[in-house]
N, C-alpha and C. Protein backbone atom coordinates (compact mmCIF):
# COMPACT_ATOMS: atom_id res chain seq x y z
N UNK A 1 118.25 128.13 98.58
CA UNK A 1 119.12 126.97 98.54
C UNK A 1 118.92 126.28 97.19
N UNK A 2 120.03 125.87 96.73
CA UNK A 2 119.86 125.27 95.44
C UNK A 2 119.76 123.93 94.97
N UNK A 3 119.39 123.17 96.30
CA UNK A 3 119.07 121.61 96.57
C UNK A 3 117.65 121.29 95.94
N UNK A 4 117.97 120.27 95.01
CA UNK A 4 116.55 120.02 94.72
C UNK A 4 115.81 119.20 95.42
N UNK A 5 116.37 118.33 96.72
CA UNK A 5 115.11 117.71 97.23
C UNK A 5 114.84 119.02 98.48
N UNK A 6 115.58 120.31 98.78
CA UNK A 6 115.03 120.69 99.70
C UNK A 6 114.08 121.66 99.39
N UNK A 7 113.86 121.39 97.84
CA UNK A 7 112.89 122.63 97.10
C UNK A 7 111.50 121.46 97.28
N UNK A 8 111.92 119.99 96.66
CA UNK A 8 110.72 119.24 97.02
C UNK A 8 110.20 119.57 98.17
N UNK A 9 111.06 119.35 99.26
CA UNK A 9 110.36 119.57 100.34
C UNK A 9 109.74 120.72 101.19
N UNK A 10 110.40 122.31 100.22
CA UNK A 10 109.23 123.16 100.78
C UNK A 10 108.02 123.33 99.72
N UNK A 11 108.15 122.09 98.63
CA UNK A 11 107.07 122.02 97.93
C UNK A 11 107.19 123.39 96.43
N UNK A 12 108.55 123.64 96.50
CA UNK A 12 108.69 124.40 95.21
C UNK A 12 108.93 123.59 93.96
N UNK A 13 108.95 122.40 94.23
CA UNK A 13 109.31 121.53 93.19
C UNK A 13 108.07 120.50 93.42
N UNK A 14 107.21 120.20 92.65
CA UNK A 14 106.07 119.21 92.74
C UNK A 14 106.80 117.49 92.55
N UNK A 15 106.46 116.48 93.64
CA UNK A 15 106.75 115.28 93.68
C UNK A 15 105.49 114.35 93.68
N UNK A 16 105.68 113.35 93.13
CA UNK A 16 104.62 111.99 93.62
C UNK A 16 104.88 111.39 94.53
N UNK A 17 104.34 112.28 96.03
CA UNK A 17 104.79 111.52 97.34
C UNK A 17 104.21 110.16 97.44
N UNK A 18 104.60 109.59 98.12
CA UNK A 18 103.77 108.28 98.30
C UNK A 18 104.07 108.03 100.13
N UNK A 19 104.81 108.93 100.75
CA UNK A 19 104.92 108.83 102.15
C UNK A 19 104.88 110.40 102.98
N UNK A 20 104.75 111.26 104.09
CA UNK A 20 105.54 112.17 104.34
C UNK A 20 104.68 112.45 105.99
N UNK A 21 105.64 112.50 106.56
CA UNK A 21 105.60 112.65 107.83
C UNK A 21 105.92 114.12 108.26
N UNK A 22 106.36 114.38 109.64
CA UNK A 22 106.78 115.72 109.78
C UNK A 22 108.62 115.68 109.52
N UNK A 23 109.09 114.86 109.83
CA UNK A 23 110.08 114.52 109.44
C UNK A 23 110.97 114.03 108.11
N UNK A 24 110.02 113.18 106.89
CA UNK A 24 110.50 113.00 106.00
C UNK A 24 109.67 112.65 105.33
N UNK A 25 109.73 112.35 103.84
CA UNK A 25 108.99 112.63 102.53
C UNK A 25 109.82 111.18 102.08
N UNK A 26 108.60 110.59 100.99
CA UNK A 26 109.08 109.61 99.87
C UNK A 26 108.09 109.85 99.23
N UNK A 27 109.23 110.22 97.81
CA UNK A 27 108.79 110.27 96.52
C UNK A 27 108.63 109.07 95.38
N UNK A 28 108.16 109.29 94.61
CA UNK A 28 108.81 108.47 93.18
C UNK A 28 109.78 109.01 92.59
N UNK A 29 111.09 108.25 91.76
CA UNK A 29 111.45 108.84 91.44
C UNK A 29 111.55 109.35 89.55
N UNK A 30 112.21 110.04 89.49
CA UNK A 30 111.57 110.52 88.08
C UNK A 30 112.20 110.08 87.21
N UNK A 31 113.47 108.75 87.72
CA UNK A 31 114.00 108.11 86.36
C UNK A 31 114.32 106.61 87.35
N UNK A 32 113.14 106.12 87.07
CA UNK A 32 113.16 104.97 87.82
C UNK A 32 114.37 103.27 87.97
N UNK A 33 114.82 103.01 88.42
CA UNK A 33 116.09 101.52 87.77
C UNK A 33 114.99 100.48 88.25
N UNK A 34 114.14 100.52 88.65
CA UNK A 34 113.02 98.93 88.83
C UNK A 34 111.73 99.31 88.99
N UNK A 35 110.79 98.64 88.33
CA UNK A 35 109.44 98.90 88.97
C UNK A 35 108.90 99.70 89.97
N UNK A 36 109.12 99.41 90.86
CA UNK A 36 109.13 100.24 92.33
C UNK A 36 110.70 101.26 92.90
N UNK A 37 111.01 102.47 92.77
CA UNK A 37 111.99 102.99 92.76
C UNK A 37 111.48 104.65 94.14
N UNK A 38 111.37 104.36 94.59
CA UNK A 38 110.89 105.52 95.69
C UNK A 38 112.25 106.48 96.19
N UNK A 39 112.36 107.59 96.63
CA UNK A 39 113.81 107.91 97.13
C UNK A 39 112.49 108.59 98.71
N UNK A 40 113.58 108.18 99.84
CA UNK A 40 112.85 108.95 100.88
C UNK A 40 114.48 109.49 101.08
N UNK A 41 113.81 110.65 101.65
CA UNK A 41 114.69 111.79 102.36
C UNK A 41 114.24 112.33 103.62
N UNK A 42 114.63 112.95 104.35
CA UNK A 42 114.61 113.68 105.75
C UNK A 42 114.08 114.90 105.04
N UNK A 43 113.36 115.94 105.72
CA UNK A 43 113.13 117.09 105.45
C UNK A 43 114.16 118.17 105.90
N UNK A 44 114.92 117.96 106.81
CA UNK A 44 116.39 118.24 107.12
C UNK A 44 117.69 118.24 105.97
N UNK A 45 117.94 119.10 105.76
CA UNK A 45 119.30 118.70 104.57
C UNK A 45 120.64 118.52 105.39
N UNK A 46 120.77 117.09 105.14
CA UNK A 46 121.90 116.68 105.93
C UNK A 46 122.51 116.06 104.28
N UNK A 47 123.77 116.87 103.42
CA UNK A 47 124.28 116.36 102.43
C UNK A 47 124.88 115.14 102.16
N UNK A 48 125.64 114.63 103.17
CA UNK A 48 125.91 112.40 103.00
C UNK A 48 125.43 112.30 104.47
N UNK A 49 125.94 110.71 104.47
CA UNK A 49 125.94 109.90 105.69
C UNK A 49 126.74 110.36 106.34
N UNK A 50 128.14 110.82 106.16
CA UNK A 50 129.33 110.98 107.33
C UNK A 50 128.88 112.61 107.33
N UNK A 51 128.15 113.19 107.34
CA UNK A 51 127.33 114.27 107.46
C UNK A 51 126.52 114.51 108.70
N UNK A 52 126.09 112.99 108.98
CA UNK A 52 124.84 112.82 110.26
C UNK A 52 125.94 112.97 111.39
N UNK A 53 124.79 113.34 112.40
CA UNK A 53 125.72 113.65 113.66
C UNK A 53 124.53 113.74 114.63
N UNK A 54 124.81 113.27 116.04
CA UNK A 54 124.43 113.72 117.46
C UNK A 54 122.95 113.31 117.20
N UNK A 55 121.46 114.01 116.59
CA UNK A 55 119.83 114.26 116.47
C UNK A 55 119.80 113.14 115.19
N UNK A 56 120.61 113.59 114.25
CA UNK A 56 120.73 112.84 113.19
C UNK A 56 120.06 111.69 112.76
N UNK A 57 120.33 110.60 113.90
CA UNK A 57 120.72 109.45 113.67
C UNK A 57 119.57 108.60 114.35
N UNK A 58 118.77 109.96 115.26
CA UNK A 58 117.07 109.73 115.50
C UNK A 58 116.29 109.55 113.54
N UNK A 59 116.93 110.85 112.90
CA UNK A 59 115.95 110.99 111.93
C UNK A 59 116.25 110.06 110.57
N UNK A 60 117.67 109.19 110.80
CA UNK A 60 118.19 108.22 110.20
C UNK A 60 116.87 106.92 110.70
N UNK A 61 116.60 106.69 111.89
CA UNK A 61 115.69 106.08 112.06
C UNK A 61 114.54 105.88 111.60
N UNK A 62 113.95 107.24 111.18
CA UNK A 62 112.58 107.29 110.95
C UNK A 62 112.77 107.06 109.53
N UNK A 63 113.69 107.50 108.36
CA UNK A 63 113.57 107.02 107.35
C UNK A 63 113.45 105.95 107.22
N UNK A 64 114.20 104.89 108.30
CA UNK A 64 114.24 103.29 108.22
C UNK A 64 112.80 103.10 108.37
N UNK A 65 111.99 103.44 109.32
CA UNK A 65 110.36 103.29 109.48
C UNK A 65 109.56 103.85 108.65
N UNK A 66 110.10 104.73 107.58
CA UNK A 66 109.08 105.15 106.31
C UNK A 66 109.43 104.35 105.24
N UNK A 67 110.62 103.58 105.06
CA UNK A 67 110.93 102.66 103.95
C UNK A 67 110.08 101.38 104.48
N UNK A 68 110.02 101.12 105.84
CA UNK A 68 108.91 99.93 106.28
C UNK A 68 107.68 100.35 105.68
N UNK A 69 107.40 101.34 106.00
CA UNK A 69 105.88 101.70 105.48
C UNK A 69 105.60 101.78 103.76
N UNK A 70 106.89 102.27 103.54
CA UNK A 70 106.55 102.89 101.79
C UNK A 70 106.58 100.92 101.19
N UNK A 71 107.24 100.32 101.75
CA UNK A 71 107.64 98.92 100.99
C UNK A 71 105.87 98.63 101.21
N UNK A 72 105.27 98.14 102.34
CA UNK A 72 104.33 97.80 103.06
C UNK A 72 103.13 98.31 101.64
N UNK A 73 103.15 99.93 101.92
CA UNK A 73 101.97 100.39 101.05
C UNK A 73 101.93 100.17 99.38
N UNK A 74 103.69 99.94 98.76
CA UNK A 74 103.95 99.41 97.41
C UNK A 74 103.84 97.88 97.58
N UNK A 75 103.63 97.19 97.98
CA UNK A 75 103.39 95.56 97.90
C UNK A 75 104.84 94.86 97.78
N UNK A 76 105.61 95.53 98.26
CA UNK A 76 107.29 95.11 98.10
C UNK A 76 107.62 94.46 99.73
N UNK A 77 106.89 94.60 101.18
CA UNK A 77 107.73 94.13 101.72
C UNK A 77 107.46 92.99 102.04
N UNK A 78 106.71 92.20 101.30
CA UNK A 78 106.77 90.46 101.56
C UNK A 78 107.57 89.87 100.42
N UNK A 79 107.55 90.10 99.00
CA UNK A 79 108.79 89.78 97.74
C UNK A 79 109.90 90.64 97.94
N UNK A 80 110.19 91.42 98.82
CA UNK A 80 111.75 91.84 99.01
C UNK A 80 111.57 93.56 98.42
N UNK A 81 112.73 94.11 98.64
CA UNK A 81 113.13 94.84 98.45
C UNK A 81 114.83 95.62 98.57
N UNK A 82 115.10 96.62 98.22
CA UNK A 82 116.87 96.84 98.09
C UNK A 82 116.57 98.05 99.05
N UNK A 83 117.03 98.57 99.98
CA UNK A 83 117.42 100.15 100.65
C UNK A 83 119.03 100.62 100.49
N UNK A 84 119.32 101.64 99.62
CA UNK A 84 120.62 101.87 99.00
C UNK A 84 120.87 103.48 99.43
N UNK A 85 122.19 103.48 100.10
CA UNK A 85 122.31 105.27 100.45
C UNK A 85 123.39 105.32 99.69
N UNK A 86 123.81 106.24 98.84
CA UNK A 86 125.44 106.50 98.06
C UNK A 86 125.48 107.44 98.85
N UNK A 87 126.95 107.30 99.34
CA UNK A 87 127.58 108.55 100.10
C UNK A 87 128.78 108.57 99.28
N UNK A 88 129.04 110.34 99.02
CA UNK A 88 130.20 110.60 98.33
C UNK A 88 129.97 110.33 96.50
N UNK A 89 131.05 111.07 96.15
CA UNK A 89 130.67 111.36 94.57
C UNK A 89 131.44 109.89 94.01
N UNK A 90 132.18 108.64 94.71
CA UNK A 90 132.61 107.72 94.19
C UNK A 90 131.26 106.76 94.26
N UNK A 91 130.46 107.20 94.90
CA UNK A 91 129.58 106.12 95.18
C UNK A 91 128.35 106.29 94.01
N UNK A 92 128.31 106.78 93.53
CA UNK A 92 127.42 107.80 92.46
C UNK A 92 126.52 108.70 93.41
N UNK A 93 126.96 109.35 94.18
CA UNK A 93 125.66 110.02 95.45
C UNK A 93 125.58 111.09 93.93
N UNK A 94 124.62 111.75 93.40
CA UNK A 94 124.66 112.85 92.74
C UNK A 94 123.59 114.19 93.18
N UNK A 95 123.13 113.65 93.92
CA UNK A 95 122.39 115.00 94.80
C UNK A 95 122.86 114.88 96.38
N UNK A 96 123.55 115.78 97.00
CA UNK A 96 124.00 115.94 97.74
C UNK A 96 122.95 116.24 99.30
N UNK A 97 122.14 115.57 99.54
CA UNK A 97 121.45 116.05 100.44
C UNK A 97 121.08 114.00 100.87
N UNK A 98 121.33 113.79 101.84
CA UNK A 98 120.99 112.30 102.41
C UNK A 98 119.77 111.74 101.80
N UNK A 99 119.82 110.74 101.46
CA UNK A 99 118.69 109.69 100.69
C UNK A 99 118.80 108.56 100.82
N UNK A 100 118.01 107.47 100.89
CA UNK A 100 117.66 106.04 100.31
C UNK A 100 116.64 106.20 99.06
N UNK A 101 117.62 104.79 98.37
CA UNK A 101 116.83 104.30 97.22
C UNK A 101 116.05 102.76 97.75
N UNK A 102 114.13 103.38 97.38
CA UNK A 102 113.95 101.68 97.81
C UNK A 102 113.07 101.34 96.57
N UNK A 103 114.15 99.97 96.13
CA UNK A 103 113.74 99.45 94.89
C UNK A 103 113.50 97.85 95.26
N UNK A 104 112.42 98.00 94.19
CA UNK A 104 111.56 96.05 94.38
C UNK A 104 110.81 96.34 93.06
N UNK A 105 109.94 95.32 92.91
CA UNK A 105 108.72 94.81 92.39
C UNK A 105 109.23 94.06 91.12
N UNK A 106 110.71 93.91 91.32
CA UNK A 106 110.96 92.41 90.24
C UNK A 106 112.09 91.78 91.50
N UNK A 107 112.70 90.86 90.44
CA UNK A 107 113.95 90.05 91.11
C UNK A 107 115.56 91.17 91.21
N UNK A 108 115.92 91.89 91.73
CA UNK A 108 116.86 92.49 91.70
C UNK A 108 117.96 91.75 91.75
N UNK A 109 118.32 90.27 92.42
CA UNK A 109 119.50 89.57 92.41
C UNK A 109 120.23 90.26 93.38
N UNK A 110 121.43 89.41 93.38
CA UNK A 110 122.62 90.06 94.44
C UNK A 110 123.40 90.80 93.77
N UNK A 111 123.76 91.89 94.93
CA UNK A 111 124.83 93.12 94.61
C UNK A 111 126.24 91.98 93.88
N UNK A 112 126.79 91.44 94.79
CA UNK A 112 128.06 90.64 94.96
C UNK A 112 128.05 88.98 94.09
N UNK A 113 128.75 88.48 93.82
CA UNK A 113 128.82 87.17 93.69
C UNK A 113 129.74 86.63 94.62
């Protein structure tokens, strides 16, 4: 398969985990937008969000409980933090396999005004 987080995840591609369960992995990532920039993924290649289906949406969960943990163990979840999924190539998704971005350790501000 020619996915690069599903090469991370049989470990053909070396990462700086900082989380990984039997279910999902968080890395650093290797071109960071804030201080703290982690991407967790499922070990499952599910390519977007409108992708998930039926089991899915168990393992949509557990990412939510490894971004608790990854914020927790980076010192981000009492000053905040961002959890960001791009779905689709308008959204900038550019690796096609389901992800969150969790970014902190400055002031990120609001998306919107």
């Amino acid at each position: 398969m020619s996915c690069i987080f599903c090469k991370i995840v049989e470990g053909a591609i070396p990462a700086k985990k900082v989380y990984e369960n039997e279910h999902v992995i968080a890395f650093h990532d290797i071109q960071p937008q804030a201080p703290v920039h982690v991407l967790i993924i499922p070990k499952k290649h599910i390519p977007t969000m409108n992708d998930a289906a039926g089991e899915d949406f168990v393992l949509i969960g557990e990412m939510h409980r490894a971004a608790q943990e990854v914020a927790r163990e980076l010192g981000v979840d009492q000053t905040g933090y961002r959890l960001i999924n791009n779905c689709g190539k308008h959204s900038g998704q550019e690796v096609f396999h389901i992800h969150y971005h969790l970014l902190g350790g400055e002031f990120l501000g609001p998306l919107v005004s």
